[in-house]
Every structure is written in C-alpha cells, then in structure tokens.
C-alpha atoms as a PDB file:
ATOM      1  CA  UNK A   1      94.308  97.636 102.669  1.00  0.00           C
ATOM      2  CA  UNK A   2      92.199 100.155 104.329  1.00  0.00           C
ATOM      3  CA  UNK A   3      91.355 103.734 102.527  1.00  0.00           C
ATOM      4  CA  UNK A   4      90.317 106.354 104.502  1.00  0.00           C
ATOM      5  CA  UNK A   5      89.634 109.602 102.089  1.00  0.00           C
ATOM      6  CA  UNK A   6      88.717 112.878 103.627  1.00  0.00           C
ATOM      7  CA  UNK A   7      87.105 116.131 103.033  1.00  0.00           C
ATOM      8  CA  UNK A   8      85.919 119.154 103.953  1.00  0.00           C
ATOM      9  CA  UNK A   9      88.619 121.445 105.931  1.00  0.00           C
ATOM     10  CA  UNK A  10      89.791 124.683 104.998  1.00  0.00           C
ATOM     11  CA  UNK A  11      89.521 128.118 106.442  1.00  0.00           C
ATOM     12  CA  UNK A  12      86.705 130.031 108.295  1.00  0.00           C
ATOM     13  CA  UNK A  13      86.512 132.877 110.470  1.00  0.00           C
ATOM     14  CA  UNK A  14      85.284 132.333 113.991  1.00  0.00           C
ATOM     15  CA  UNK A  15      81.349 131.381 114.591  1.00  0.00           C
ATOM     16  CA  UNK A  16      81.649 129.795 110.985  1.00  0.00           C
ATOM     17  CA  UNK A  17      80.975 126.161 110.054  1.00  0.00           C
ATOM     18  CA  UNK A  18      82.046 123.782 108.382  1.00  0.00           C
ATOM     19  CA  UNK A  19      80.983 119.678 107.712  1.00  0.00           C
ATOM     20  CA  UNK A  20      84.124 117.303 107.341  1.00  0.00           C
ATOM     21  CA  UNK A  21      83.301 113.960 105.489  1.00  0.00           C
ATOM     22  CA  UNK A  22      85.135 110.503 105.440  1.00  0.00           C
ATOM     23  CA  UNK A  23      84.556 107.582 102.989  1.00  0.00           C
ATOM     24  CA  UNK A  24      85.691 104.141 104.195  1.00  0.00           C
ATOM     25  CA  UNK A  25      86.841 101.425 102.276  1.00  0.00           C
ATOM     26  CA  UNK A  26      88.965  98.946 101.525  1.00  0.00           C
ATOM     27  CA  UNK A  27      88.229  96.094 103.870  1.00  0.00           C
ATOM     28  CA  UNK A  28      85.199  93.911 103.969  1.00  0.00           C
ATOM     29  CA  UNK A  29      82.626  93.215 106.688  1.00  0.00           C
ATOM     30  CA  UNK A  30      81.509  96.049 108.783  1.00  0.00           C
ATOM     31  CA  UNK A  31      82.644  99.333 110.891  1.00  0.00           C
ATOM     32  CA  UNK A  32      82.326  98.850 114.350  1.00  0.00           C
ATOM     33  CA  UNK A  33      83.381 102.240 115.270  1.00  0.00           C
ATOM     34  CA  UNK A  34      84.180 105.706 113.051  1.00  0.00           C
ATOM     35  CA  UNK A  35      85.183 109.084 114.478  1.00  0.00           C
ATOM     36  CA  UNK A  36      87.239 111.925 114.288  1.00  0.00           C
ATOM     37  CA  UNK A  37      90.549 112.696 116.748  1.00  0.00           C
ATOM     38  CA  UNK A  38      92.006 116.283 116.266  1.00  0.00           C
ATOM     39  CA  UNK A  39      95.400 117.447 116.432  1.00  0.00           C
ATOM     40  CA  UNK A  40      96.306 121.355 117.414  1.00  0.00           C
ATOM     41  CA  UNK A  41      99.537 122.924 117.323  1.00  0.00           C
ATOM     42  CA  UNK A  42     101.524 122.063 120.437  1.00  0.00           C
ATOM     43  CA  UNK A  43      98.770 119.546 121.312  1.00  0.00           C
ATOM     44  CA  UNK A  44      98.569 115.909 121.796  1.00  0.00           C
ATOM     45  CA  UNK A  45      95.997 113.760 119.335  1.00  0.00           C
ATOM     46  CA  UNK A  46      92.635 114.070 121.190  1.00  0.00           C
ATOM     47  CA  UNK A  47      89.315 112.453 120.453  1.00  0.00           C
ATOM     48  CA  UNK A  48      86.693 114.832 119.099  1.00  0.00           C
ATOM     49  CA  UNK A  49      83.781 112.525 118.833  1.00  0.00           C
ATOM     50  CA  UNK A  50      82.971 108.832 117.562  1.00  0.00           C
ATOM     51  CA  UNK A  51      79.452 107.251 116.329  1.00  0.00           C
ATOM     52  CA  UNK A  52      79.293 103.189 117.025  1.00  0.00           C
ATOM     53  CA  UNK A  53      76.926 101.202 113.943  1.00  0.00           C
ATOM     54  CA  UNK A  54      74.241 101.425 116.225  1.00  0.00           C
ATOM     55  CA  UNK A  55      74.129 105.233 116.252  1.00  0.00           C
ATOM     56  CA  UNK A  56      75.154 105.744 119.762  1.00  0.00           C
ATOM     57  CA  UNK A  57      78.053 108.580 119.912  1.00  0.00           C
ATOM     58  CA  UNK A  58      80.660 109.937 122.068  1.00  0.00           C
ATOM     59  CA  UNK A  59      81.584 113.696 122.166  1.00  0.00           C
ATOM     60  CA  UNK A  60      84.736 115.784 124.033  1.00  0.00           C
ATOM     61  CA  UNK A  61      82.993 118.120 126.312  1.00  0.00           C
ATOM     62  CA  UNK A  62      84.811 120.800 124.179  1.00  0.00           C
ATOM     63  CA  UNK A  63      82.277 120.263 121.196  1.00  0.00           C
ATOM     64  CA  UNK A  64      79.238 119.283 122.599  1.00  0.00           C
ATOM     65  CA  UNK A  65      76.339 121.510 121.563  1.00  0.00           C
ATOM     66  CA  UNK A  66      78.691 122.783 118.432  1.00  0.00           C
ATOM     67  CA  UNK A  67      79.284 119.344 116.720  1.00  0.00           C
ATOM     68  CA  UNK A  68      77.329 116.659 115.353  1.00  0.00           C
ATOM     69  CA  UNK A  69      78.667 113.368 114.052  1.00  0.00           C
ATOM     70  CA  UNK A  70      76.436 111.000 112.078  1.00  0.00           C
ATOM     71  CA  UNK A  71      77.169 108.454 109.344  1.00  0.00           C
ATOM     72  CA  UNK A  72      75.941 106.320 106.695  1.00  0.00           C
ATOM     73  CA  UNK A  73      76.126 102.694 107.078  1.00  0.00           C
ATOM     74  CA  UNK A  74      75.281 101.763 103.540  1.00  0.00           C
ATOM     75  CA  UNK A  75      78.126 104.156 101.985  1.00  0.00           C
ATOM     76  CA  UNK A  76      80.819 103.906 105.109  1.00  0.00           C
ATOM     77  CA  UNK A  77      81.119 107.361 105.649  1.00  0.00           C
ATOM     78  CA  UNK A  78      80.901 109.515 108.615  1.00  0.00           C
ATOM     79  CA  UNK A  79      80.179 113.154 109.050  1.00  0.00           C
ATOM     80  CA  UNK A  80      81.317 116.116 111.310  1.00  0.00           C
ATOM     81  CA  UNK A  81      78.978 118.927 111.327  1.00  0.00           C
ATOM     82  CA  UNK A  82      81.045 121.617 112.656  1.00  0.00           C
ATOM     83  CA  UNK A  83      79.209 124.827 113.831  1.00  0.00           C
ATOM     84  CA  UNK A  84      79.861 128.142 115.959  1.00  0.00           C
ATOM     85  CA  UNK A  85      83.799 127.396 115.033  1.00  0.00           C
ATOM     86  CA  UNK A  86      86.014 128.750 117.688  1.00  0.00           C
ATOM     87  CA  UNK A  87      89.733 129.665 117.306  1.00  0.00           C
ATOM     88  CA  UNK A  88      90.432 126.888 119.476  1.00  0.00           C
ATOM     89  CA  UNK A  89      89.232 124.307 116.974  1.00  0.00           C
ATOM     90  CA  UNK A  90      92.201 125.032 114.513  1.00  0.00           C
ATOM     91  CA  UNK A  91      93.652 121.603 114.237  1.00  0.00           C
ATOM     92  CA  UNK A  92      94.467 118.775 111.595  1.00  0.00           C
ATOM     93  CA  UNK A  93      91.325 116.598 112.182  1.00  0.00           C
ATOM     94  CA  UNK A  94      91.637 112.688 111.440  1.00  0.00           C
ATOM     95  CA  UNK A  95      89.358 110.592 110.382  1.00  0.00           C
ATOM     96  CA  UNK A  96      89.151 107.025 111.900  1.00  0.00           C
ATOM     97  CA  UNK A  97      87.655 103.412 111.485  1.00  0.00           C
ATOM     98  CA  UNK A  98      87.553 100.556 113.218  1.00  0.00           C
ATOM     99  CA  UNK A  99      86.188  97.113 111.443  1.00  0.00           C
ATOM    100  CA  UNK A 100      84.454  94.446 113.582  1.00  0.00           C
ATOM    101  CA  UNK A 101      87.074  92.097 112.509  1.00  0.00           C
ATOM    102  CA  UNK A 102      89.797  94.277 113.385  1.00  0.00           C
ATOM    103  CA  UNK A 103      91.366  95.320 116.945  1.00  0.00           C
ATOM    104  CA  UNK A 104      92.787  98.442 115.729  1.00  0.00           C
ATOM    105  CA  UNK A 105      91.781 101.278 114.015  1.00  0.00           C
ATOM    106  CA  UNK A 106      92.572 102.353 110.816  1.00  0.00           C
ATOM    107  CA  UNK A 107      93.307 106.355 109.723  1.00  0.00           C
ATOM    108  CA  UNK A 108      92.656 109.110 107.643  1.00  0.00           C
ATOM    109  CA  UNK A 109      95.530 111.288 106.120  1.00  0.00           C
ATOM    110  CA  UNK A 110      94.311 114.413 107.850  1.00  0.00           C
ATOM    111  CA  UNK A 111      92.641 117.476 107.178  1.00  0.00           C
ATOM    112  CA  UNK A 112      93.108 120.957 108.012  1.00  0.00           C
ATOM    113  CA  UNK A 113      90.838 123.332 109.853  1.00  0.00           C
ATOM    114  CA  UNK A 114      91.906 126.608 110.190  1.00  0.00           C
ATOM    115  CA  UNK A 115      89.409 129.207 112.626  1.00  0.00           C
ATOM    116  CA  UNK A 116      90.945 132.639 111.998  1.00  0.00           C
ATOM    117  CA  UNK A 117      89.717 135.814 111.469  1.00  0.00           C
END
C-alpha cells in the first residue's frame, strides 16, 4: 500500500549538517500529518519533529533552533534540515505519514545518521 522512501543519512562529524528527505506515496487523498521519530542506541523511538498540511509543526526541545522540517504538498515529501549535528543525534531516523483517511501512520524503512568525529 503505502511507500515511504528515504534519503539523506550518512556520516558527519559534529557541528555538521545534513537534510534527510521522504517521498510519500502509495495511497490516495491527502497527508494529514508527516514527521520524523528517531531511534538511538539503547533508546526508545522518540519524536523528532512533525509538520501538519497546514504548515504548523511540532519540534522535541532537543532540536529546536538546530532543525527545520518543511514539506511539499504537491510532491508528498517532507524535509529535515539538520544543522550544528551533535553526537547525541546519532540515531536511525524514520520517516512517517499519516493520510486523512487513515488512523494510523504509516513508516519509513529508516535511515542512518551517524555524528562522529
């Protein structure tokens, strides 16, 4: 059903930046809700940020002021602008997407960031 195709992890040394991408598709109608939750070694799944259609977004306290999340209605794809990377970003960030017609959310595969020097 749903396709959720990310992009844009990899490795960067600390203060770097990087912007994660996530195409949507799949499903007809449109996304109520897309974001990104992050998952670090030893850690539980935690929400990073989230955009609703009408632009309004959400951020953990963590990433405010480092992150940006934006998207683009007309290609259902949203963005994470990741800057002044710490070591404590390292995590498997997943992408996420929640139709209007839909309760539930639907997922990304994962992808890795790595903040190491």
């Amino acid at each position: 059903q749903a396709q959720l195709v990310e992009s844009g992890g990899g490795l960067v040394q600390p203060g770097g930046s990087l912007r994660l991408s996530c195409a949507a598709s799949g499903i007809g109608g449109s996304i109520h809700v897309m974001g990104w939750y992050r998952q670090g070694p030893g850690k539980q799944r935690d929400l990073v940020a989230s955009i609703i259609r009408d632009g309004n977004t959400n951020y953990q306290d963590s990433v405010k002021g480092r992150f940006t999340i934006s998207r683009d209605n007309a290609k259902n794809t949203v963005y994470l602008q990741m800057n002044s990377l710490k070591p404590e970003d390292t995590a498997v960030y997943y992408c996420y997407a929640r139709w209007t017609i839909y309760s539930q959310p639907f997922w990304g595969q994962g992808t890795q960031v790595t903040v190491s020097s």
